[in-house]
N, C-alpha and C. Protein backbone atom coordinates (compact mmCIF):
# COMPACT_ATOMS: atom_id res chain seq x y z
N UNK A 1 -28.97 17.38 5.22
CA UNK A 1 -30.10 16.56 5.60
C UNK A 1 -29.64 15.49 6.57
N UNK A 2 -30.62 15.30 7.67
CA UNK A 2 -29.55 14.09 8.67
C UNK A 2 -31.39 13.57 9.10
N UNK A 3 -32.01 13.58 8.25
CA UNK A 3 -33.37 13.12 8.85
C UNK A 3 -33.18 11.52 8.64
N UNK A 4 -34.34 10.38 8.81
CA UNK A 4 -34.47 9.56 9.21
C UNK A 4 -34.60 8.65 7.62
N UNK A 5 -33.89 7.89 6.88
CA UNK A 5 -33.88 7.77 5.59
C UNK A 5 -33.11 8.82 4.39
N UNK A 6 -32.70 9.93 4.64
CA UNK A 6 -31.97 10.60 3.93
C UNK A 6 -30.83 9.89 3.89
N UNK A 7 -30.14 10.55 2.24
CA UNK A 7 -28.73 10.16 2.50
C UNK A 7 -28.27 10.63 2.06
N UNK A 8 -26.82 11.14 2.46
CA UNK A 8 -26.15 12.20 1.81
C UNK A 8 -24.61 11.42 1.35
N UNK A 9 -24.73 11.62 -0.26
CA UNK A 9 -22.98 11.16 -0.92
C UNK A 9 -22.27 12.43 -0.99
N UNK A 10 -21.28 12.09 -0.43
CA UNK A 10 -20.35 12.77 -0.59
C UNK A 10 -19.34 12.73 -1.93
N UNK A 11 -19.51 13.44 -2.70
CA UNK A 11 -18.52 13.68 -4.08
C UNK A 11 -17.00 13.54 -3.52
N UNK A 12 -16.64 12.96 -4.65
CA UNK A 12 -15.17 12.29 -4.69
C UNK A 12 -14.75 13.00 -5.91
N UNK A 13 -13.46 13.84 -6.32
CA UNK A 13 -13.00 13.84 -7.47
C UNK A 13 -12.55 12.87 -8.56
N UNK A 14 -12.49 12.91 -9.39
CA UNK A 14 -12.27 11.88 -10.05
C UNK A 14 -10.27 11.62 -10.17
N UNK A 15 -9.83 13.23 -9.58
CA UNK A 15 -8.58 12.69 -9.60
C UNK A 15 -8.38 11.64 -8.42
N UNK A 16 -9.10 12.58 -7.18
CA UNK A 16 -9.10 11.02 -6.01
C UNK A 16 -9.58 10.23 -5.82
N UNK A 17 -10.90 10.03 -6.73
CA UNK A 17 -11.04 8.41 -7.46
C UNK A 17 -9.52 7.90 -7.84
N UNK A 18 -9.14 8.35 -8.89
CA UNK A 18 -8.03 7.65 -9.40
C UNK A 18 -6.81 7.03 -8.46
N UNK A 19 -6.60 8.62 -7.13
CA UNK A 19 -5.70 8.34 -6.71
C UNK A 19 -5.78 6.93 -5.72
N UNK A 20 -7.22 6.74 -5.31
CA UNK A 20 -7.51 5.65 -4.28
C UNK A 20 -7.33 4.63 -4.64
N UNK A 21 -7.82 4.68 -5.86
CA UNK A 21 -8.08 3.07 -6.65
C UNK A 21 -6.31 3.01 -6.76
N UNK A 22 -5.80 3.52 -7.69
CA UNK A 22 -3.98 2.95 -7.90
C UNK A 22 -3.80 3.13 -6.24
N UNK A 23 -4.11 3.12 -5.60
CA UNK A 23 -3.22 3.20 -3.92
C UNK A 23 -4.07 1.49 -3.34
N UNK A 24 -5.13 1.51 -3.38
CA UNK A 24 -5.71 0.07 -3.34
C UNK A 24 -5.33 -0.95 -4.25
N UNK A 25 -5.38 -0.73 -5.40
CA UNK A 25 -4.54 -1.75 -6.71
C UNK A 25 -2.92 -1.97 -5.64
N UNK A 26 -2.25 -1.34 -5.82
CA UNK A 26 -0.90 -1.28 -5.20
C UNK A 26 -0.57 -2.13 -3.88
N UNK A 27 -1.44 -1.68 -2.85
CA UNK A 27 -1.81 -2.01 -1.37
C UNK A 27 -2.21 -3.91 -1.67
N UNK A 28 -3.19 -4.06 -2.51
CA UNK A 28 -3.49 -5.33 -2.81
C UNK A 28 -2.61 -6.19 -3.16
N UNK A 29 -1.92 -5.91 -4.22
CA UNK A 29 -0.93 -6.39 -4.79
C UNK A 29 0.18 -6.62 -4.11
N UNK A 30 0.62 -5.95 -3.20
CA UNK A 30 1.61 -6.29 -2.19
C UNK A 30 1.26 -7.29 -1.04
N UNK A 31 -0.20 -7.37 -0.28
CA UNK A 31 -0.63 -7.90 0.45
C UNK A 31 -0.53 -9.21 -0.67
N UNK A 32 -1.10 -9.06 -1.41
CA UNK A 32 -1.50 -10.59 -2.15
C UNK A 32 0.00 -11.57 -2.78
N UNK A 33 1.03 -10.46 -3.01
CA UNK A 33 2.31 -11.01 -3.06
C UNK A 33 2.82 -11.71 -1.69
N UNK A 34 2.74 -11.03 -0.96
CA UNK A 34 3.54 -11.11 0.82
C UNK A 34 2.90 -12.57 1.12
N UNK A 35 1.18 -12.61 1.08
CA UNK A 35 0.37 -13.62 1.53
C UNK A 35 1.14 -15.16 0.44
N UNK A 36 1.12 -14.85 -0.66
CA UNK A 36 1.63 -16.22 -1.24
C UNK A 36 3.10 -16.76 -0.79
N UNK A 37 3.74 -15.95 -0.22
CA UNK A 37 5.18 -15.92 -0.12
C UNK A 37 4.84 -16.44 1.37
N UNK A 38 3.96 -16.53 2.29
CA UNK A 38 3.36 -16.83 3.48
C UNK A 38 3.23 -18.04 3.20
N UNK A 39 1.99 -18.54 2.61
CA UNK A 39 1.25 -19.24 2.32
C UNK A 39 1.65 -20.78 1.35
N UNK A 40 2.00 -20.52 0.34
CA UNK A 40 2.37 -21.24 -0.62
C UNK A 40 3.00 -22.24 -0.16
N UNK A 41 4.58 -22.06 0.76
CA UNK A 41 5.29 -23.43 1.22
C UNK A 41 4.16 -23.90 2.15
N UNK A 42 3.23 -23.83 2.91
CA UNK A 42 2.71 -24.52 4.11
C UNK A 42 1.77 -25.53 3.53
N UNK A 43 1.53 -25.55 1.73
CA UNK A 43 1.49 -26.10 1.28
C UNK A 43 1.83 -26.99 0.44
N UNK A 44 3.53 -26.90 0.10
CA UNK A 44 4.18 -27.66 -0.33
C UNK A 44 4.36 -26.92 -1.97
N UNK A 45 4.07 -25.80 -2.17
CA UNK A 45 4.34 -25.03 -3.23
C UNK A 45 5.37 -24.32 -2.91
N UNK A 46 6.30 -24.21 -3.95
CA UNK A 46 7.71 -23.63 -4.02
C UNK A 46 7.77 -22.71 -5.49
N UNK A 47 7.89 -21.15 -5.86
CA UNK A 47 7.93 -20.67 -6.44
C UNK A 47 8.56 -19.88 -6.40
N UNK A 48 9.90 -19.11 -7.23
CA UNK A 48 10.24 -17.92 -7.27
C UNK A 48 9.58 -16.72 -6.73
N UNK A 49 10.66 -16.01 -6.48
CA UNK A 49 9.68 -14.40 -6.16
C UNK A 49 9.21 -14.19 -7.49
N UNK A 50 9.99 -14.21 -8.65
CA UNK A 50 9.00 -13.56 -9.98
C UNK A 50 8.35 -14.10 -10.13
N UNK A 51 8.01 -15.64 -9.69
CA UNK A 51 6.68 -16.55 -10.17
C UNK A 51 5.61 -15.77 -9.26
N UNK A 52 6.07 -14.98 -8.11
CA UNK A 52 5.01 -15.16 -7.00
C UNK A 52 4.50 -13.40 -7.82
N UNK A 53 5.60 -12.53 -7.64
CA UNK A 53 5.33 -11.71 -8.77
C UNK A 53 4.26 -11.79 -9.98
N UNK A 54 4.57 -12.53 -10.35
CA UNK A 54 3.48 -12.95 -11.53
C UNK A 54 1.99 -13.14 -11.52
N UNK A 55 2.08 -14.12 -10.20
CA UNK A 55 1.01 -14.95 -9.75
C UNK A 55 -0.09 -13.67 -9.16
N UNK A 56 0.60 -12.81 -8.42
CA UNK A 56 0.12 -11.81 -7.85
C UNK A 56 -0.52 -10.70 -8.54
N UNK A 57 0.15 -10.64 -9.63
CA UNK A 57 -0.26 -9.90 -11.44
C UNK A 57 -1.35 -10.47 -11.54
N UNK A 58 -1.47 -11.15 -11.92
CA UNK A 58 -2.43 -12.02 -12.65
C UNK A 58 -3.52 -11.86 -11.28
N UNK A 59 -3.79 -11.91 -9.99
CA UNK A 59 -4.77 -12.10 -9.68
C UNK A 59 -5.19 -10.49 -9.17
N UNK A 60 -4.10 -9.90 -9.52
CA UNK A 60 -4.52 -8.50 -9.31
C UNK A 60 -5.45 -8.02 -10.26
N UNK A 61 -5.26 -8.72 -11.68
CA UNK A 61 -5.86 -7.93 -12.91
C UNK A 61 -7.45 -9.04 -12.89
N UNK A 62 -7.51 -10.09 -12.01
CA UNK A 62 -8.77 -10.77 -11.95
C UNK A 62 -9.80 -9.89 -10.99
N UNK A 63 -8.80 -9.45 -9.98
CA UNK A 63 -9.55 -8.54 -8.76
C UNK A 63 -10.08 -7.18 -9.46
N UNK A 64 -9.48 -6.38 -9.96
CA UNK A 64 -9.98 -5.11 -10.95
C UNK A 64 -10.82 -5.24 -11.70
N UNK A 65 -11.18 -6.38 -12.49
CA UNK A 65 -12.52 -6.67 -13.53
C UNK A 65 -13.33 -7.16 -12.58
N UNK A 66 -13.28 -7.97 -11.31
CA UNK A 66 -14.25 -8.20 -10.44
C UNK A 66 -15.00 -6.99 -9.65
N UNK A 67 -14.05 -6.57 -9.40
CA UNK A 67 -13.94 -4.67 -8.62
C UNK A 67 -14.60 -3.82 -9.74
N UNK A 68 -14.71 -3.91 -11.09
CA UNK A 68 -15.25 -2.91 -11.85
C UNK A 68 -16.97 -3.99 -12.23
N UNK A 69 -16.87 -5.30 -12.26
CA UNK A 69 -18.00 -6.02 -12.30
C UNK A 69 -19.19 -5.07 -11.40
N UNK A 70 -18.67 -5.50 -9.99
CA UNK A 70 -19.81 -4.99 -9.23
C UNK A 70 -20.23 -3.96 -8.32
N UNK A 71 -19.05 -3.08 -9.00
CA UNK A 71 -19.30 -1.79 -8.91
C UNK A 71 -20.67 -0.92 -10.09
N UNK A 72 -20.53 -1.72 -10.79
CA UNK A 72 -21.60 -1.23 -12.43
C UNK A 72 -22.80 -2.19 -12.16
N UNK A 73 -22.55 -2.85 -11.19
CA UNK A 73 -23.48 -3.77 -11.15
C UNK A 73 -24.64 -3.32 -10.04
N UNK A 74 -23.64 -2.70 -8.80
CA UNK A 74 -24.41 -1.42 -7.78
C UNK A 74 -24.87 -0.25 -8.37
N UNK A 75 -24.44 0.14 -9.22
CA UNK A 75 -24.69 1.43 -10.18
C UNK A 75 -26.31 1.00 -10.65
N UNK A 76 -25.51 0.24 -11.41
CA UNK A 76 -27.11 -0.32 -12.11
C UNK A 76 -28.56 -0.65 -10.89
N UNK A 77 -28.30 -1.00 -10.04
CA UNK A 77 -29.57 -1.50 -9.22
C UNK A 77 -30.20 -0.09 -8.70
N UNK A 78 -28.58 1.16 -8.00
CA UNK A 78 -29.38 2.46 -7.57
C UNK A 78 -30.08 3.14 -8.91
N UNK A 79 -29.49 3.00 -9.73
CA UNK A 79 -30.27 4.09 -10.89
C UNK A 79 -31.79 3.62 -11.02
């Protein structure tokens, strides 16, 4: 269908659901490590790599419950 308002989803497996999401979890987590290790002294914060490690944990596992928030939350409005 390619008419004017159609829309066509394309199915995703659920293994490459899985595989995207751990490749984005991962991808994030490194960006969000690298960025504090950037970031942090230009503010006068000084932390270990395992603190930054940590820090990066922790906002990774805030980003995934946010990421599963409003994803169920789009779910819910199309149904």
């Amino acid at each position: 269908m390619s008419g004017k308002g159609s829309h066509v989803y394309n199915s995703q497996s659920k293994r490459l659901s899985l595989i995207e999401a751990m490749a984005n979890v991962a991808i994030g987590y490194g960006v969000a490590v690298l960025a504090q290790i950037a970031i942090f002294p230009l503010f006068g914060i000084a932390v270990s790599i395992g603190d930054n490690l940590a820090i990066g944990a922790a906002f990774t596992v805030v980003s995934l419950a946010r990421s599963y928030a409003v994803r169920r939350l789009f779910n819910a409005i199309r149904e």
